[in-house]
PDB file of N, CA and C in Angstrom:
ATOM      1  N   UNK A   1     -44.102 -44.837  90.943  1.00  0.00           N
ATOM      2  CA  UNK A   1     -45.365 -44.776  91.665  1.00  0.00           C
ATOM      3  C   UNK A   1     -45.413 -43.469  92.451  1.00  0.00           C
ATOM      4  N   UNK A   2     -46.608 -42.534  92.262  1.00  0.00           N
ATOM      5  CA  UNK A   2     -47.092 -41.280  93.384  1.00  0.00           C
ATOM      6  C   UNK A   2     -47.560 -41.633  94.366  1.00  0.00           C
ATOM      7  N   UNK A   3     -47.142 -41.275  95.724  1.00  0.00           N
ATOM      8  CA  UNK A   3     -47.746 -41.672  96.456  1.00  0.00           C
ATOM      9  C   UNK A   3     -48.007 -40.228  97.192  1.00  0.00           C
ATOM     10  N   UNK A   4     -49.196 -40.125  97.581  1.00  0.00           N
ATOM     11  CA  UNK A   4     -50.041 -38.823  98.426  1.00  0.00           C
ATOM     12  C   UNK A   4     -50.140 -39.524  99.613  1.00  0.00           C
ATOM     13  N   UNK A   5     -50.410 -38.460 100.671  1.00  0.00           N
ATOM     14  CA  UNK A   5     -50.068 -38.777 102.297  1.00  0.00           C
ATOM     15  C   UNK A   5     -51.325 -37.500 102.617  1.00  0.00           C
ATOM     16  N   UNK A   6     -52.512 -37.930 103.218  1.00  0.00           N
ATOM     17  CA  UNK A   6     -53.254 -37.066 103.280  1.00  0.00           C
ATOM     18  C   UNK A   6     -53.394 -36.315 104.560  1.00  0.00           C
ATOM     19  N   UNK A   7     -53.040 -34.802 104.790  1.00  0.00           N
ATOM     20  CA  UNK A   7     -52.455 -33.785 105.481  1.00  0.00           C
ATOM     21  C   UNK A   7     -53.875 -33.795 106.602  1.00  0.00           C
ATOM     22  N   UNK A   8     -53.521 -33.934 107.849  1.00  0.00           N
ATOM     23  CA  UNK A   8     -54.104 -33.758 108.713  1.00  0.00           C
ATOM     24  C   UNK A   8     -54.890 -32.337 109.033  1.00  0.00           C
ATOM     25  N   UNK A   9     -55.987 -31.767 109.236  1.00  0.00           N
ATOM     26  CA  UNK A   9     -56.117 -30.205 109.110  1.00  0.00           C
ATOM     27  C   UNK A   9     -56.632 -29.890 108.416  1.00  0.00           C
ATOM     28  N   UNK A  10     -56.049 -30.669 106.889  1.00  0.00           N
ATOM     29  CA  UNK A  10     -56.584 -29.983 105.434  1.00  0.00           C
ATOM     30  C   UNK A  10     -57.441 -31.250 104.717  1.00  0.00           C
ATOM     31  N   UNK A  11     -57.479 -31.997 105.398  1.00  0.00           N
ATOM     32  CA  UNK A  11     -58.702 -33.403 104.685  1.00  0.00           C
ATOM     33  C   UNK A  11     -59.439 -33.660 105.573  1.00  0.00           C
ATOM     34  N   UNK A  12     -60.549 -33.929 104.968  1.00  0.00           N
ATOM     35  CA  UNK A  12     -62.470 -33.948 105.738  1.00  0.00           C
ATOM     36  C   UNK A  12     -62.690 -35.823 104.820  1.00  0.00           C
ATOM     37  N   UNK A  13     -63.297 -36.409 105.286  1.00  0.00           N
ATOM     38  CA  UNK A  13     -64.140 -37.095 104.900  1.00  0.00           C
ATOM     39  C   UNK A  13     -65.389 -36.637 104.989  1.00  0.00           C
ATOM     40  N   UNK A  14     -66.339 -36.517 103.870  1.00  0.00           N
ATOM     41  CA  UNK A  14     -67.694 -35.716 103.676  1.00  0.00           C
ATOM     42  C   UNK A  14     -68.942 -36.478 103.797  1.00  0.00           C
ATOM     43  N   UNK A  15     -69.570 -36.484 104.381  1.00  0.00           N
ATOM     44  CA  UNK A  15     -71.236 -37.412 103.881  1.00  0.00           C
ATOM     45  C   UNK A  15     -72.210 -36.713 103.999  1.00  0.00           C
ATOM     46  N   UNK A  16     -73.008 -37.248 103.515  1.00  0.00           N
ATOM     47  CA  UNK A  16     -74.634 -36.430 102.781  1.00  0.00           C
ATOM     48  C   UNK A  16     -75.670 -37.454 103.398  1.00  0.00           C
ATOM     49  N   UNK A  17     -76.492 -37.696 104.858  1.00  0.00           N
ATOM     50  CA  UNK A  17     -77.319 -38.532 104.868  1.00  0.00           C
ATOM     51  C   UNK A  17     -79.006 -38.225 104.741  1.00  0.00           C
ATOM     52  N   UNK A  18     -79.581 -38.915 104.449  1.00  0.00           N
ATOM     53  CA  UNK A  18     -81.191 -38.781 104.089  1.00  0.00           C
ATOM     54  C   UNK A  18     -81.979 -38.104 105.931  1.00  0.00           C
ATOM     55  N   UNK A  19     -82.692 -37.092 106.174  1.00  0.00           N
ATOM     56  CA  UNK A  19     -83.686 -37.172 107.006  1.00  0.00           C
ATOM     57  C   UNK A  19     -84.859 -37.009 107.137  1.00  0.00           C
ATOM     58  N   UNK A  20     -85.596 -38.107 107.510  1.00  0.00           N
ATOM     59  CA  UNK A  20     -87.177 -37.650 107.564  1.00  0.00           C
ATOM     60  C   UNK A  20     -87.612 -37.761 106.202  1.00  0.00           C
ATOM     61  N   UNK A  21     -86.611 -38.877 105.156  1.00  0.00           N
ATOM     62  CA  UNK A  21     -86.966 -38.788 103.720  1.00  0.00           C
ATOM     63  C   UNK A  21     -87.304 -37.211 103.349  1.00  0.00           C
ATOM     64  N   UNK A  22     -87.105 -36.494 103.705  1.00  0.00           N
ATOM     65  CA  UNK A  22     -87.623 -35.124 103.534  1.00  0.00           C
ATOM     66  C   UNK A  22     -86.152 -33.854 103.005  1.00  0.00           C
ATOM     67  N   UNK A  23     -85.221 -34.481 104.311  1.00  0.00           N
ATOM     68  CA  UNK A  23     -84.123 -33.332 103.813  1.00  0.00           C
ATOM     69  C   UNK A  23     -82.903 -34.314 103.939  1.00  0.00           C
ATOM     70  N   UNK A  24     -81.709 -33.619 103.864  1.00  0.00           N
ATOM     71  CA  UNK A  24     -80.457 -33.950 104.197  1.00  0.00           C
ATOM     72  C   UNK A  24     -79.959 -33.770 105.358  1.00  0.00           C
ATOM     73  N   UNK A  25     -78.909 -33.911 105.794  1.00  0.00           N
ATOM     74  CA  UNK A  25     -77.707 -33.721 106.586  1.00  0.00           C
ATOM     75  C   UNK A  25     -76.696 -34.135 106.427  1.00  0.00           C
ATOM     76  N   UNK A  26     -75.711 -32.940 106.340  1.00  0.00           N
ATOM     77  CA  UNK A  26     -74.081 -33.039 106.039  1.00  0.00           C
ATOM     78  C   UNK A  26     -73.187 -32.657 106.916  1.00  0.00           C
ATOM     79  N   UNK A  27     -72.342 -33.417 106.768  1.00  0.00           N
ATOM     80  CA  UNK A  27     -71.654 -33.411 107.731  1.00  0.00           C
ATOM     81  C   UNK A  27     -69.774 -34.047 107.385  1.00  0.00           C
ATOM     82  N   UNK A  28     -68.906 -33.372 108.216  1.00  0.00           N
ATOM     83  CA  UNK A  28     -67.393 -33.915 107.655  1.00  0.00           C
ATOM     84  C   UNK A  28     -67.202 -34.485 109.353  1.00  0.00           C
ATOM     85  N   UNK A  29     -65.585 -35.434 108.587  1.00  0.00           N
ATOM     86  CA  UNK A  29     -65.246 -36.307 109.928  1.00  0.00           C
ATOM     87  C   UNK A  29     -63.638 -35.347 109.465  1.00  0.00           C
ATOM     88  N   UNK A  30     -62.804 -34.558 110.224  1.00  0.00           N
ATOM     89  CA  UNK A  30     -62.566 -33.972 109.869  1.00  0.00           C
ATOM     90  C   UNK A  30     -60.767 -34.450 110.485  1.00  0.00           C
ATOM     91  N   UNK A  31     -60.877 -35.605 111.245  1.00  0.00           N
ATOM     92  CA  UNK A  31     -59.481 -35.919 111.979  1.00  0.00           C
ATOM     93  C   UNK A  31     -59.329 -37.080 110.747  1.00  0.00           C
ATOM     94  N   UNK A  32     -58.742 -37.039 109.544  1.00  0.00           N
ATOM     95  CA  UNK A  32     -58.573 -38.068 108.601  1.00  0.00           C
ATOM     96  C   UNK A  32     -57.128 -38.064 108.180  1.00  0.00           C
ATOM     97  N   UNK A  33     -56.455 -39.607 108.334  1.00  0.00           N
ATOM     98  CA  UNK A  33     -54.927 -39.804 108.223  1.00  0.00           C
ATOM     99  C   UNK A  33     -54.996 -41.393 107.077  1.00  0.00           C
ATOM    100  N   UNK A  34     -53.959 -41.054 105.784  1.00  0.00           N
ATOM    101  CA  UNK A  34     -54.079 -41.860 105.443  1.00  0.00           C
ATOM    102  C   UNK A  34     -52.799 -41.618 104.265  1.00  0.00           C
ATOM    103  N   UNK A  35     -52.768 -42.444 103.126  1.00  0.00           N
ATOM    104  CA  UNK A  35     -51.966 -42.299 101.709  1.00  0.00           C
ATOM    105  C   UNK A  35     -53.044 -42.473 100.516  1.00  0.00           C
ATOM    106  N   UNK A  36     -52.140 -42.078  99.504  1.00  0.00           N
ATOM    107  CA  UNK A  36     -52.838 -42.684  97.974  1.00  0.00           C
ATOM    108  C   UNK A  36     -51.823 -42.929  97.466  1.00  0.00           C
ATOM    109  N   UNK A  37     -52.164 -44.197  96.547  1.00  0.00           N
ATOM    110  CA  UNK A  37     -50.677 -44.320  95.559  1.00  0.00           C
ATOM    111  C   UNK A  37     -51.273 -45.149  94.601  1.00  0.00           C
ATOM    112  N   UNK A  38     -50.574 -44.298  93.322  1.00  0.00           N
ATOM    113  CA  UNK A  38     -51.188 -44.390  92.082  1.00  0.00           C
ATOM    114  C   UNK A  38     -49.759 -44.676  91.083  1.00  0.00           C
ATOM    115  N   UNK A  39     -49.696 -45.207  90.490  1.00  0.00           N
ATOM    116  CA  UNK A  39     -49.087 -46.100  89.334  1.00  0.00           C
ATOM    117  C   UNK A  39     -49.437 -45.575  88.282  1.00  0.00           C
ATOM    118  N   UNK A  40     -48.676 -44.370  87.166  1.00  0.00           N
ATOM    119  CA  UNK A  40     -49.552 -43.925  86.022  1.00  0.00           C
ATOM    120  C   UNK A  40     -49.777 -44.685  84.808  1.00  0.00           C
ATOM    121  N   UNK A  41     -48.900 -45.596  84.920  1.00  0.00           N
ATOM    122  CA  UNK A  41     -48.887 -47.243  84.033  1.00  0.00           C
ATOM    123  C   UNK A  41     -49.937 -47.940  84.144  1.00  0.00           C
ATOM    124  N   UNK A  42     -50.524 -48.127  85.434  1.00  0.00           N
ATOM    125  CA  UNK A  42     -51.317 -48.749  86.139  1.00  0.00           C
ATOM    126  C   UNK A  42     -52.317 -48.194  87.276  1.00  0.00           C
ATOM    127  N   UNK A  43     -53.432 -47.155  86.435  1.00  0.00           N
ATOM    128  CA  UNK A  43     -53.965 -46.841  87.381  1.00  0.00           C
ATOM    129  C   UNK A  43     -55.182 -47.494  87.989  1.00  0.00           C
ATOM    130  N   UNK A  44     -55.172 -49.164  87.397  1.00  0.00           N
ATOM    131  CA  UNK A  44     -56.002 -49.606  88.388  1.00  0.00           C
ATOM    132  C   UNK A  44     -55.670 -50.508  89.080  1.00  0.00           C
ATOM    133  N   UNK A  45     -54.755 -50.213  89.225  1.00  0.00           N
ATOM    134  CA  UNK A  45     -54.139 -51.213  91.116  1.00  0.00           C
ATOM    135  C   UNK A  45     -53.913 -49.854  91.785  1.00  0.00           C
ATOM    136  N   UNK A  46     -54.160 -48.682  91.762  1.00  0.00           N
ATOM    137  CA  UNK A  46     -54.396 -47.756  92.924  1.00  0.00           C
ATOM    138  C   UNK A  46     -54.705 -48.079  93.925  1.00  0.00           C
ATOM    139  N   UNK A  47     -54.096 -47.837  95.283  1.00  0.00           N
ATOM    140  CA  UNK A  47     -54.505 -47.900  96.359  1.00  0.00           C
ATOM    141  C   UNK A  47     -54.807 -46.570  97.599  1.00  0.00           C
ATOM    142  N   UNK A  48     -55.615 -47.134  98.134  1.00  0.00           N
ATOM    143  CA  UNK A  48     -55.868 -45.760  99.141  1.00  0.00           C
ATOM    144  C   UNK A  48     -55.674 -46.634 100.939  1.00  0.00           C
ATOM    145  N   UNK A  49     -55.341 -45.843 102.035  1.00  0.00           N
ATOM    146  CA  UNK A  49     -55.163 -46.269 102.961  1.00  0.00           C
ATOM    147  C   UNK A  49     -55.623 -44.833 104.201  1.00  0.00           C
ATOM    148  N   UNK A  50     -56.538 -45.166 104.885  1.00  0.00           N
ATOM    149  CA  UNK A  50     -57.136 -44.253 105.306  1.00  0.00           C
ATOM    150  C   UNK A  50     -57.847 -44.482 106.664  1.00  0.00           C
ATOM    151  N   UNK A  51     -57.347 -43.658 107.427  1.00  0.00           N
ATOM    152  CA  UNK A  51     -58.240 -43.983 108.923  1.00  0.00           C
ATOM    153  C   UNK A  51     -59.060 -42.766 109.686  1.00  0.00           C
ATOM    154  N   UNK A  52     -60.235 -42.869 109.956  1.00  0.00           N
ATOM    155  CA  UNK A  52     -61.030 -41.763 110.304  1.00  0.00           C
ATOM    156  C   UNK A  52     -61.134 -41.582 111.163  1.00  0.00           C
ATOM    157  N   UNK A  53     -61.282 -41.243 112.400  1.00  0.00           N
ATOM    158  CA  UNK A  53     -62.093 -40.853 113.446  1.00  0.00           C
ATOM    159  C   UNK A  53     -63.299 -40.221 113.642  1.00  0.00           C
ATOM    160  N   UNK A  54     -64.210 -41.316 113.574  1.00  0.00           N
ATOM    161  CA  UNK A  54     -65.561 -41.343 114.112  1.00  0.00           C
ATOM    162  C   UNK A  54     -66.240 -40.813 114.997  1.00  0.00           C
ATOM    163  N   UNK A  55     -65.213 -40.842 115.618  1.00  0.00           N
ATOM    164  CA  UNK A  55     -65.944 -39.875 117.168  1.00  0.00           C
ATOM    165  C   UNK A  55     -65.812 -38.410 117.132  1.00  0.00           C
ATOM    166  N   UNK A  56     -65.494 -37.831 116.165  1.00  0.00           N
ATOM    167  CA  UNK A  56     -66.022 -36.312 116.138  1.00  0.00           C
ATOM    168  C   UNK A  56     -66.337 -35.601 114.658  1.00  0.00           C
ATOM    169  N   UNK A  57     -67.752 -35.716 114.584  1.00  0.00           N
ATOM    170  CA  UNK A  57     -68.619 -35.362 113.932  1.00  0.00           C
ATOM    171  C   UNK A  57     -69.036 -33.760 113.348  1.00  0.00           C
ATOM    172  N   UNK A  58     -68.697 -33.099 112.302  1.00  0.00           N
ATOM    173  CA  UNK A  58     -68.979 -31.728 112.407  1.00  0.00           C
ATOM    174  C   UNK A  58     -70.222 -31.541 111.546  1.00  0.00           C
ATOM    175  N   UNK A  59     -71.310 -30.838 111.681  1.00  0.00           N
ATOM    176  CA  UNK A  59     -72.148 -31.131 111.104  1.00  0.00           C
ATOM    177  C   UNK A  59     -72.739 -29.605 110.626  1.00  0.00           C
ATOM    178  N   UNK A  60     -72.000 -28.566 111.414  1.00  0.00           N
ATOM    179  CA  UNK A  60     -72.446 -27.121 111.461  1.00  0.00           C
ATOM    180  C   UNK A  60     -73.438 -26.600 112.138  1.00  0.00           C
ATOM    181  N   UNK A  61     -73.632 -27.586 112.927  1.00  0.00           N
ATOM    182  CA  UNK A  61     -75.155 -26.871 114.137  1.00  0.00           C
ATOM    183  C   UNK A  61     -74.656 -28.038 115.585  1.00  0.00           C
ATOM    184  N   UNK A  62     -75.079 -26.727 116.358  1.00  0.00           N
ATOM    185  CA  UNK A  62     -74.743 -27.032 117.665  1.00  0.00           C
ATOM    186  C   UNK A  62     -75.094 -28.475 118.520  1.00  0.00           C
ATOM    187  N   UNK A  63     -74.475 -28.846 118.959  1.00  0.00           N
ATOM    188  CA  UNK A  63     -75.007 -30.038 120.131  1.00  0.00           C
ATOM    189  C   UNK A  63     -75.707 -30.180 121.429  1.00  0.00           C
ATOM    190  N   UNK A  64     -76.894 -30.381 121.748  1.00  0.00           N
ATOM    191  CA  UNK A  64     -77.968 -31.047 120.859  1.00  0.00           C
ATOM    192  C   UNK A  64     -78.570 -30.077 119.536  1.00  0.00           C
ATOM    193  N   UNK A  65     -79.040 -30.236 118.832  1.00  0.00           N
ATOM    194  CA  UNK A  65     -79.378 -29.290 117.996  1.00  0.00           C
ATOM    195  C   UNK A  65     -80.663 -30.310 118.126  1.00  0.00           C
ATOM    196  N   UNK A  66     -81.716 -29.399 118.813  1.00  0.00           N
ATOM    197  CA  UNK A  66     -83.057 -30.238 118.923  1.00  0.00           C
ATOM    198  C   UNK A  66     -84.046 -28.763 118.661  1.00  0.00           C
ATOM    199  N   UNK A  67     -85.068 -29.004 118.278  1.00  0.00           N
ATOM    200  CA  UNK A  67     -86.453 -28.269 118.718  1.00  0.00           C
ATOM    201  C   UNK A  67     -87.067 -28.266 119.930  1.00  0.00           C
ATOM    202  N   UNK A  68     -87.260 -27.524 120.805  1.00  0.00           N
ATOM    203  CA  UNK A  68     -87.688 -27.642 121.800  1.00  0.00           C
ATOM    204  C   UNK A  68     -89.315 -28.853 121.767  1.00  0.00           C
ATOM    205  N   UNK A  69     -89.934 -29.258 122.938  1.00  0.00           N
ATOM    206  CA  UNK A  69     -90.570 -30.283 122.443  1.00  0.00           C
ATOM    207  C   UNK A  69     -92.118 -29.524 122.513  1.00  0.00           C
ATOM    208  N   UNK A  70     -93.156 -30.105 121.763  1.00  0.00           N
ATOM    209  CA  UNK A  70     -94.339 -29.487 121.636  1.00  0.00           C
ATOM    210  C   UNK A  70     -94.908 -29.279 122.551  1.00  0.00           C
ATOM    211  N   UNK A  71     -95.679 -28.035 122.706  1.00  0.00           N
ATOM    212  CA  UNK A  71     -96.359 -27.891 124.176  1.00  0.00           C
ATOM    213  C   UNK A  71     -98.401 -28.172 123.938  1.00  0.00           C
ATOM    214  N   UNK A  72     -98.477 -29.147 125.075  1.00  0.00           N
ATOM    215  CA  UNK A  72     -99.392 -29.811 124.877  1.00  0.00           C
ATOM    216  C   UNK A  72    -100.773 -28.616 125.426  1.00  0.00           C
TER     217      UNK A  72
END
């Protein structure tokens, strides 16, 4: 059995969410600790084990990243 150990630094969890039905936003969670282990006999009892941290978000634009608000 291989087992991978995923390197702190060098692994992102990635997502792509919908906005405004109009565009995207992407963004990585970028503190990700976990394994893989793969069986080449058996590669479908593969397992993955993986923990993210949620609380810091990179998205490539600053915080708040707002528009200023309309002037009436």
């Amino acid at each position: 059995m291989a087992k991978w150990f995923f390197e702190p630094g060098h692994t992102a969890a990635e997502f792509r969410a919908r906005h405004m039905m109009v565009t995207y936003v992407r963004g990585q969670l970028k503190n990700v600790h976990g394994l893989l282990e793969v069986d080449a006999d058996e590669p479908e009892k593969a397992r993955v084990e993986a923990t993210v941290d949620a609380t810091q978000v990179y998205t490539g634009r600053s915080a708040p990243a707002r528009r200023p608000p309309p002037q009436c």
